[in-house]
C-alpha atoms as a PDB file:
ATOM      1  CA  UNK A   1    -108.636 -47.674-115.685  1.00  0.00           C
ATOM      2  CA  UNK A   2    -107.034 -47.681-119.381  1.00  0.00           C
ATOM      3  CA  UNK A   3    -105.590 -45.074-120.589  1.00  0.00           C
ATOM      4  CA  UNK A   4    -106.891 -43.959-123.964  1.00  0.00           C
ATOM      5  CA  UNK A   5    -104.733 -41.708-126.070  1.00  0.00           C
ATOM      6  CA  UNK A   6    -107.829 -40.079-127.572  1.00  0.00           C
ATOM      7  CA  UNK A   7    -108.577 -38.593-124.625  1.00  0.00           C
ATOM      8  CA  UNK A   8    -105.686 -36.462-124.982  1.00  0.00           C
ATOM      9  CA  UNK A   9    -106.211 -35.063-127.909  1.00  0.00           C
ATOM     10  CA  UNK A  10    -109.012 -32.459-127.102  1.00  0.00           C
ATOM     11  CA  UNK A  11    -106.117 -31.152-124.584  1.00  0.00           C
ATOM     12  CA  UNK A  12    -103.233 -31.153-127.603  1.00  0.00           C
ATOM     13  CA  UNK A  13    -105.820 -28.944-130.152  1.00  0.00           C
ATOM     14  CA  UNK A  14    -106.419 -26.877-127.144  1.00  0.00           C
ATOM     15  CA  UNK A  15    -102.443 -26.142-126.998  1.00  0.00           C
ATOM     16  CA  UNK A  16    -102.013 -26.054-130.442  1.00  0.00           C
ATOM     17  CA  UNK A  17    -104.575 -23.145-130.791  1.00  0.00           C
ATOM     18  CA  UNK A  18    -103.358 -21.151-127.934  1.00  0.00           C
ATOM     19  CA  UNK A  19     -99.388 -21.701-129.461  1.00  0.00           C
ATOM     20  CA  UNK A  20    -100.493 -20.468-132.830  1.00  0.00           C
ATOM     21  CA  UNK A  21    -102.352 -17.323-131.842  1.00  0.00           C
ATOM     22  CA  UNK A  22     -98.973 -16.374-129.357  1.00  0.00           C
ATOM     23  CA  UNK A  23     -96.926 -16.778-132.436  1.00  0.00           C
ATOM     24  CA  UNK A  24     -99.287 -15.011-134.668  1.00  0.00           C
ATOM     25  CA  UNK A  25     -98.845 -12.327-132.033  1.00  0.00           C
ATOM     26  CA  UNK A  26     -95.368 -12.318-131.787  1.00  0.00           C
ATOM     27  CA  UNK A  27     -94.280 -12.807-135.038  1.00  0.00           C
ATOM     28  CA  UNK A  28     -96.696 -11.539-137.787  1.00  0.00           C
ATOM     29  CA  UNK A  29     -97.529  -8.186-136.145  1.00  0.00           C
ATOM     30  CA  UNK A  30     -94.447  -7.133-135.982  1.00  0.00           C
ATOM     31  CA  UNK A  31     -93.289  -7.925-139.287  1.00  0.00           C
ATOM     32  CA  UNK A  32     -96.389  -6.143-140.471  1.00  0.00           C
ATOM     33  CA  UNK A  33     -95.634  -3.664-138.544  1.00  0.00           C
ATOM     34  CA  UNK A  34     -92.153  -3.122-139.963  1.00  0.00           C
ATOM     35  CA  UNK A  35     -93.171  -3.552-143.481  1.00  0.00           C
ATOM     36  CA  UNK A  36     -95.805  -0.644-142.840  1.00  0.00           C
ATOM     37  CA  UNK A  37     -98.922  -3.166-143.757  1.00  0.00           C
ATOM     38  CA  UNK A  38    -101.416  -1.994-141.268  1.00  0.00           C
ATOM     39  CA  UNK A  39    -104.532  -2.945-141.724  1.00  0.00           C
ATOM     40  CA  UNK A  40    -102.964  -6.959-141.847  1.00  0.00           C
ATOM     41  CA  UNK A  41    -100.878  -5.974-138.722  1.00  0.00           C
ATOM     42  CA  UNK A  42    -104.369  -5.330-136.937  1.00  0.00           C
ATOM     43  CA  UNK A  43    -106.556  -8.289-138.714  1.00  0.00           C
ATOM     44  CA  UNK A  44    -103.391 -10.701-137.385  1.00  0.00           C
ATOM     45  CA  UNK A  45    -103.248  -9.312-133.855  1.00  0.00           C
ATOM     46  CA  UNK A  46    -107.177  -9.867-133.881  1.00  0.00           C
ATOM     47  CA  UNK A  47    -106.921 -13.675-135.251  1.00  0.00           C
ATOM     48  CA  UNK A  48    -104.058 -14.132-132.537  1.00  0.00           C
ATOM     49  CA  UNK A  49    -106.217 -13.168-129.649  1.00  0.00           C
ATOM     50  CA  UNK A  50    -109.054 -15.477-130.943  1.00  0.00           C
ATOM     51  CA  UNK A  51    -107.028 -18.617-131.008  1.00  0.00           C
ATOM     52  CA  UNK A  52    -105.833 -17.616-127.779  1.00  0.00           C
ATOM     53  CA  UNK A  53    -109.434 -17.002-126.860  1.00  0.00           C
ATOM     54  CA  UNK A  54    -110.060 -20.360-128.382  1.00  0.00           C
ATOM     55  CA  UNK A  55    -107.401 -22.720-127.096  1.00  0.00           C
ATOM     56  CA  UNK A  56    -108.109 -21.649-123.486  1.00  0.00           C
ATOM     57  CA  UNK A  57    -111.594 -22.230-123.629  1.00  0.00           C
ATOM     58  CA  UNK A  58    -111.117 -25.375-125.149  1.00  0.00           C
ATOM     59  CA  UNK A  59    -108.951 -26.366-122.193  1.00  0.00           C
ATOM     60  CA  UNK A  60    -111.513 -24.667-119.460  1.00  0.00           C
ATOM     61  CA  UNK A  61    -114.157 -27.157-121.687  1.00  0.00           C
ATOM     62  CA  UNK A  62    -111.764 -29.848-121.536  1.00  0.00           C
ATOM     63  CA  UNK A  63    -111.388 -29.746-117.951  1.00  0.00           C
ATOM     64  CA  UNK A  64    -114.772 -29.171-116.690  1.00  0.00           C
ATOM     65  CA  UNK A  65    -115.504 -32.251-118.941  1.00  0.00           C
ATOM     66  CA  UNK A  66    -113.118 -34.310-117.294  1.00  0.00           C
ATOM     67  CA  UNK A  67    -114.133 -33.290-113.819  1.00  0.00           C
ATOM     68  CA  UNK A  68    -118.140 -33.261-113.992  1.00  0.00           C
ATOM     69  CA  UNK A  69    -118.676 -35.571-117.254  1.00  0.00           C
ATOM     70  CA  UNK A  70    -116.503 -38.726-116.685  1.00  0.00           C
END
């Protein structure tokens, strides 16, 4: 079996989605929060949960295609 580097890649977007949605939680909330901007405080913390959302269901997808597909 070869080793194909593309088949990594699915796994890397996966992290890269998940990573930016904990920083968008970590980091743009609160400085919305401190500079009293609410409304983008709350629109930032949503956006950070959906790449979270999305980056682990793009690894769940990931894996269940490299179990039951390949």
């Amino acid at each position: 079996m070869v080793f194909d580097l593309t088949q990594v890649y699915p796994s890397l977007v996966a992290l890269l989605f998940a990573a930016s949605g904990g920083l968008m939680l970590a980091v743009d909330t609160r400085l919305f929060r401190k500079q009293g901007m609410f409304r983008e405080e709350r629109w930032s913390r949503v956006m950070g949960w959906i790449n979270v959302g999305a980056g682990a269901a793009m690894w769940v997808g990931v894996r269940i295609a490299e179990r039951w597909l390949w």
